[in-house]
Protein backbone atom coordinates (compact mmCIF):
# COMPACT_ATOMS: atom_id res chain seq x y z
CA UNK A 1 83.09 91.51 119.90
CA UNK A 2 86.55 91.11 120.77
CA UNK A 3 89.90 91.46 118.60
CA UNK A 4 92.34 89.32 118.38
CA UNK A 5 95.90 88.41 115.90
CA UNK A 6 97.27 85.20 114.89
CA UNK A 7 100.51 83.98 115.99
CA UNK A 8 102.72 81.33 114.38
CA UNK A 9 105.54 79.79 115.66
CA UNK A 10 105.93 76.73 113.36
CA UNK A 11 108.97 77.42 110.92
CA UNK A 12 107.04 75.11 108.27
CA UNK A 13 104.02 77.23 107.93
CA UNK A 14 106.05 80.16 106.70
CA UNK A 15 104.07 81.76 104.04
CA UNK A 16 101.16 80.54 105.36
CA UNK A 17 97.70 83.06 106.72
CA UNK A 18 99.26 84.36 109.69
CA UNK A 19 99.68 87.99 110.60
CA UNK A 20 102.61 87.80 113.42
CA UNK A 21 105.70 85.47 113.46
CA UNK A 22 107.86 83.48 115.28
CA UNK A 23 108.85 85.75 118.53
CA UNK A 24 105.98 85.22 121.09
CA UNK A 25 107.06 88.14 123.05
CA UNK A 26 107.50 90.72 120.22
CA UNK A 27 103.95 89.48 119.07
CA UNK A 28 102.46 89.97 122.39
CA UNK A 29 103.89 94.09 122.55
CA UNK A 30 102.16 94.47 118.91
CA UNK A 31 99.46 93.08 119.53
CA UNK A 32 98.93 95.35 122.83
CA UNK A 33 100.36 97.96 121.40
CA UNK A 34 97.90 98.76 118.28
CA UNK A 35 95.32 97.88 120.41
CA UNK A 36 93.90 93.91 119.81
CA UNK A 37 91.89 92.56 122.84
CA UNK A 38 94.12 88.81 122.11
CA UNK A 39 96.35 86.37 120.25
CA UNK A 40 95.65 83.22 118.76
CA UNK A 41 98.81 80.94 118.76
CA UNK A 42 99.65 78.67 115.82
CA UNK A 43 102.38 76.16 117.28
CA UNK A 44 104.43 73.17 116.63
CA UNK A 45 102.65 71.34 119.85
CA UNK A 46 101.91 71.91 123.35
CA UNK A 47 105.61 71.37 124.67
CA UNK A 48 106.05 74.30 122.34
CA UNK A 49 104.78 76.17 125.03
CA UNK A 50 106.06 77.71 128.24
CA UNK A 51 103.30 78.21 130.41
CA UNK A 52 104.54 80.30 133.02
CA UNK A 53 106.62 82.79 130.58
CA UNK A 54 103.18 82.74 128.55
CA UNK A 55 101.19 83.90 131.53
CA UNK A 56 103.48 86.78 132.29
CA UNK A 57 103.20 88.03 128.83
CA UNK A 58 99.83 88.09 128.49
CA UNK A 59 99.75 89.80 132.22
CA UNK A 60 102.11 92.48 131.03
CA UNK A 61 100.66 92.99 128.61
CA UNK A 62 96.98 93.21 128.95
CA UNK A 63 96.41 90.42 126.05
CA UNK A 64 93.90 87.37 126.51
CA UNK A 65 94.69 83.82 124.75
CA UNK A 66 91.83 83.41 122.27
CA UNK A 67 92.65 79.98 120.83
CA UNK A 68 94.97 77.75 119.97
CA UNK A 69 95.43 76.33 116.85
CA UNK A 70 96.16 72.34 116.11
CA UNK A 71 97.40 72.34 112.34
CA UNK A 72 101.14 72.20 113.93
CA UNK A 73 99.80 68.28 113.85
CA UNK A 74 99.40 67.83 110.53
CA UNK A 75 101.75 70.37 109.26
CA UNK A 76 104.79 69.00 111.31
CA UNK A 77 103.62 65.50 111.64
CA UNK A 78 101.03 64.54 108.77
CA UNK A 79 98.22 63.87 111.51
CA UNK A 80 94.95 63.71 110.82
CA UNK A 81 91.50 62.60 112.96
CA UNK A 82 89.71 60.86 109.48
CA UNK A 83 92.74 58.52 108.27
CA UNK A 84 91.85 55.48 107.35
CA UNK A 85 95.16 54.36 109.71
CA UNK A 86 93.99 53.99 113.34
CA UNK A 87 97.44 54.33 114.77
CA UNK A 88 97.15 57.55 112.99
CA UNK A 89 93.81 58.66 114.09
CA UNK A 90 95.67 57.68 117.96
CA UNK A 91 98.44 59.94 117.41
CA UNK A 92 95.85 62.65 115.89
CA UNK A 93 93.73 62.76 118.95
CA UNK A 94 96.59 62.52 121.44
CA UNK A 95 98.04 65.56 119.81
CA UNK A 96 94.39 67.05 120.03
CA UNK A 97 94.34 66.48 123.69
CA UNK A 98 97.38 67.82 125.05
CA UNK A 99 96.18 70.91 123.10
CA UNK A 100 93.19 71.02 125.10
CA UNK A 101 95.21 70.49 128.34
CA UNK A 102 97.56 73.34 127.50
CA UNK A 103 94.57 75.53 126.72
CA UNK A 104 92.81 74.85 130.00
CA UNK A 105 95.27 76.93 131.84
CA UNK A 106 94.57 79.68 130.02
CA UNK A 107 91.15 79.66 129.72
CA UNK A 108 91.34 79.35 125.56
CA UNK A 109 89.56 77.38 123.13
CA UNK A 110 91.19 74.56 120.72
CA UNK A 111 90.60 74.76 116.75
CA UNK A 112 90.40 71.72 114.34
CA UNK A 113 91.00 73.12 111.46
CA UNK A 114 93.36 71.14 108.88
CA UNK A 115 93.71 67.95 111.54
CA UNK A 116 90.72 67.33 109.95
CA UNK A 117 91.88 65.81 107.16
CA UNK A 118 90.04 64.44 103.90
CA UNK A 119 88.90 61.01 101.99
CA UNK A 120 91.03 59.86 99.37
CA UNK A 121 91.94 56.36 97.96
CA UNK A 122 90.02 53.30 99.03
CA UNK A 123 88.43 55.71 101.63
CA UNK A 124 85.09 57.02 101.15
CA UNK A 125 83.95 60.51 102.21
CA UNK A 126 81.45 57.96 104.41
CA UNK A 127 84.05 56.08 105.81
CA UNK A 128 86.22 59.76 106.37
CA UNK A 129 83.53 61.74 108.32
CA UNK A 130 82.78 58.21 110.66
CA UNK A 131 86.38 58.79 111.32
CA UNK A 132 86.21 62.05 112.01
CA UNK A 133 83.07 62.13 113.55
CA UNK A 134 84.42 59.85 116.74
CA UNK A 135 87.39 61.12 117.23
CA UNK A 136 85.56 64.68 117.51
CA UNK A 137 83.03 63.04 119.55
CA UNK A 138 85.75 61.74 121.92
CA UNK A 139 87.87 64.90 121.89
CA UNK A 140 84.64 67.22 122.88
CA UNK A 141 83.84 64.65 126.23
CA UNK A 142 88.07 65.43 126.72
CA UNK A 143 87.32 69.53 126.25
CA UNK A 144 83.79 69.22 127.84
CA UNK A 145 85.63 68.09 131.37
CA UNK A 146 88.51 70.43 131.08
CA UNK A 147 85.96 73.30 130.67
CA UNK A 148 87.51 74.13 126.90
CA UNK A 149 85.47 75.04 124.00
CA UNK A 150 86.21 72.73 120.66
CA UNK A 151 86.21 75.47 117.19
CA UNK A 152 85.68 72.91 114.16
CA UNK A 153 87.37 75.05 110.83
CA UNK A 154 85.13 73.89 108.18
CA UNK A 155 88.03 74.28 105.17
CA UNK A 156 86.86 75.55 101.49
CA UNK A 157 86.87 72.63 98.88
CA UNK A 158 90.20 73.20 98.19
CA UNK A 159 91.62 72.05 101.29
CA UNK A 160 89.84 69.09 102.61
CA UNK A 161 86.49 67.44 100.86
CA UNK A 162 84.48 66.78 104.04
CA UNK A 163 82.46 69.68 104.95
CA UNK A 164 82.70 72.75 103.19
CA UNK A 165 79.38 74.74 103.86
CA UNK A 166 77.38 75.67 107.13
CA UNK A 167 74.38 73.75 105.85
CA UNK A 168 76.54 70.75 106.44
CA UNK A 169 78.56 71.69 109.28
CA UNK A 170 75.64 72.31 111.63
CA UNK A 171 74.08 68.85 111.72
CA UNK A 172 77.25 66.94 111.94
CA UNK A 173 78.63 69.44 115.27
CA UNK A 174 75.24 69.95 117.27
CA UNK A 175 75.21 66.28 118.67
CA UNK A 176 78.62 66.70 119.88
CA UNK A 177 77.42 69.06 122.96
CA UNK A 178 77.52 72.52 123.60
CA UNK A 179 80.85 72.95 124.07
CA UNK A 180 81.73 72.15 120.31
CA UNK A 181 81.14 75.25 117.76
CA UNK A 182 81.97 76.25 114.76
CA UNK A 183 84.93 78.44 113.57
CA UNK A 184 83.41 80.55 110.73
CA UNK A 185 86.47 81.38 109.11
CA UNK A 186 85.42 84.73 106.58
CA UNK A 187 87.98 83.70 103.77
CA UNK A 188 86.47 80.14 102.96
CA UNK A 189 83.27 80.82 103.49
CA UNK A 190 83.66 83.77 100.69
CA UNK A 191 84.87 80.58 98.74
CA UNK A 192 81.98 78.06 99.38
CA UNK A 193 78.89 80.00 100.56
CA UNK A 194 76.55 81.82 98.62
CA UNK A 195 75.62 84.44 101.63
CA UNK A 196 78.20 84.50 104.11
CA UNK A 197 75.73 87.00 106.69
CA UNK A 198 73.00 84.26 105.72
CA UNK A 199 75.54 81.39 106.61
CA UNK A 200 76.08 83.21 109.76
CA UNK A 201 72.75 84.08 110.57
CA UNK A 202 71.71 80.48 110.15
CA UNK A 203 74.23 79.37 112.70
CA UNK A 204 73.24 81.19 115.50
CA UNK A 205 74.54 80.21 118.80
CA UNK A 206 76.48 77.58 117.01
CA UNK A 207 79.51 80.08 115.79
CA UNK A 208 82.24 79.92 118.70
CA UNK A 209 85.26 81.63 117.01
CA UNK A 210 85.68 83.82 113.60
CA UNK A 211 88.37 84.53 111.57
CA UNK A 212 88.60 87.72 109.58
CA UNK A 213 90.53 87.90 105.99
CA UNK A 214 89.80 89.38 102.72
CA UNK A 215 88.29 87.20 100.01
CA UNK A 216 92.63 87.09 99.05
CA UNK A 217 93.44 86.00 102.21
CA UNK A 218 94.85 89.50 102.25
CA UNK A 219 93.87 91.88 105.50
CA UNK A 220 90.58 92.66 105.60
CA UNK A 221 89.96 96.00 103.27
CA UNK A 222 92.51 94.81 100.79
CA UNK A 223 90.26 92.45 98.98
CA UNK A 224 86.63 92.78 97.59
CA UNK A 225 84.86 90.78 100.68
CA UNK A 226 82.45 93.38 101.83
CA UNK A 227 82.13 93.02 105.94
CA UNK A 228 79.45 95.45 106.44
CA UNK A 229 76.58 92.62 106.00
CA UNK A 230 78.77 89.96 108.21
CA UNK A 231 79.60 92.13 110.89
CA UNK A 232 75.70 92.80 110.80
CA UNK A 233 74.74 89.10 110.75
CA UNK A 234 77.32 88.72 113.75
CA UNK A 235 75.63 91.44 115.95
CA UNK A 236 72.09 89.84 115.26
CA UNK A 237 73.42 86.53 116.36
CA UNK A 238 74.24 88.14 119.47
CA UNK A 239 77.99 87.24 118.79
CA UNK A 240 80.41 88.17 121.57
CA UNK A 241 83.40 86.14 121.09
CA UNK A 242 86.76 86.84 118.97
CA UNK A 243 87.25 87.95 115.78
CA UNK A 244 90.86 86.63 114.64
CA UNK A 245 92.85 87.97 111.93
CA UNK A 246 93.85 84.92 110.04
CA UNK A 247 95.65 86.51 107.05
CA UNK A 248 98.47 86.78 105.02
CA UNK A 249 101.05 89.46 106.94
CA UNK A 250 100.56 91.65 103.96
CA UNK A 251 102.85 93.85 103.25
CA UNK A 252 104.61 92.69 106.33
CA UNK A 253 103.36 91.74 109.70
CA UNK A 254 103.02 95.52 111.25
CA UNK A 255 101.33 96.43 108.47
CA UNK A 256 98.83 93.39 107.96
CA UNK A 257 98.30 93.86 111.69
CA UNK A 258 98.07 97.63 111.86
CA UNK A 259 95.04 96.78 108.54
CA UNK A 260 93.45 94.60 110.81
CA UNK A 261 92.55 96.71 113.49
CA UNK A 262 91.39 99.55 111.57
CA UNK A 263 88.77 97.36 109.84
CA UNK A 264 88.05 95.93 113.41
CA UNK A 265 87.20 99.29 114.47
CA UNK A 266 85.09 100.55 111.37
CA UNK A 267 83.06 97.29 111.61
CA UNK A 268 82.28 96.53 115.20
């Protein structure tokens, strides 16, 4: 297993689960400076990016690109794939897409985390998850030719009402090809499943992506999630890819991130 720390660059997230801020280059020296294998980058959209600067930081400094997140979408621009708008849904999976060409050139995978949306209103959960389902659908064919792995975040209850729980996730993601997996993200699943090494477990092959926080969203070791049985579950699954810290830059970001990798090293 590989380590890796979140990066945000979207000024309207502040206060949000993310462990480094706003200055892509000072992120990349922590990062490869206490050690982490990666970063995952939060931002506003894929013109956000500079490729070529981004490719000579992660040269210099030794650092893969994990992931790259899509929430900017909604966040910024109140996009979602299951609105019951399809100019909406348009807008949603163009935003998707340009991810997924900006994540090509750096071999990294695309999350779907809070783009995902929820049913409300005349909408029925149904209706919401049709949505959903074909834009996914179309998005993966978009990934599956650009070589890029699609992570669907399955949210806790308390965030969107679709799908909260690996039992549900599974059957809904498996048609959608192999390059679609699942994002098991360690702070909602402490929320919504009753096992989360079980949860795992059950998974299998079909967990793409993890993201590590304490059952407070804190760093992991500052809240009461114990990791020793997930970490386990991960190792029988044969799990190889990145775990992410997704969590709240506790005291401060050097700190949170300085947490992180201890835990990374006591569990893997």
């Amino acid at each position: 297993m590989k380590s890796c720390v979140t990066v945000s660059l979207l000024p309207e997230a502040r206060g949000g689960p993310f462990v480094l801020w706003d200055d892509l280059p000072k992120a990349c020296e922590t990062a490869a400076r206490l050690g982490f294998d990666a970063i995952e980058v939060f931002a506003p959209g894929p013109e956000a990016i500079d490729v070529p600067a981004l490719q000579q930081l992660l040269i210099k400094n030794r650092l893969a690109l994990a992931a790259l997140g899509t929430g900017g979408g909604w966040v910024r621009h109140k996009l979602t794939l299951s609105s019951p708008s399809a100019e909406i849904r348009h807008r949603a999976k163009q935003f998707v897409s340009g991810m997924i060409q900006l994540a090509s050139r750096f071999g990294a995978a695309v999350i779907v985390g809070s783009m995902q949306g929820r049913f409300e209103g005349e909408v029925t959960r149904s209706q919401a998850l049709d949505y959903f389902g074909g834009a996914l659908a179309e998005l993966a064919a978009t990934a599956a030719r650009q070589n890029v792995t699609l992570l669907y975040e399955h949210l806790n209850r308390y965030e969107t009402n679709l799908l909260n729980r690996i039992e549900d996730v599974l059957p809904f993601v498996t048609p959608l090809g192999p390059n679609v997996k699942i994002l098991a993200d360690l702070f909602h699943m402490s929320i919504e499943e009753a096992d989360i090494a079980q949860a795992i477990r059950s998974a299998g092959e079909g967990i793409g992506h993890v993201h590590l926080a304490d059952s407070n969203r804190r760093p992991a070791g500052l809240g009461h999630t114990d990791f020793r049985p997930i970490f386990a579950a991960l190792k029988d699954i044969g799990y190889n890819g990145f775990i992410s810290a997704e969590a709240l830059p506790y005291p401060d970001p050097e700190a949170a991130a300085q947490q992180t990798i201890r835990a990374f090293r006591e569990l893997e």
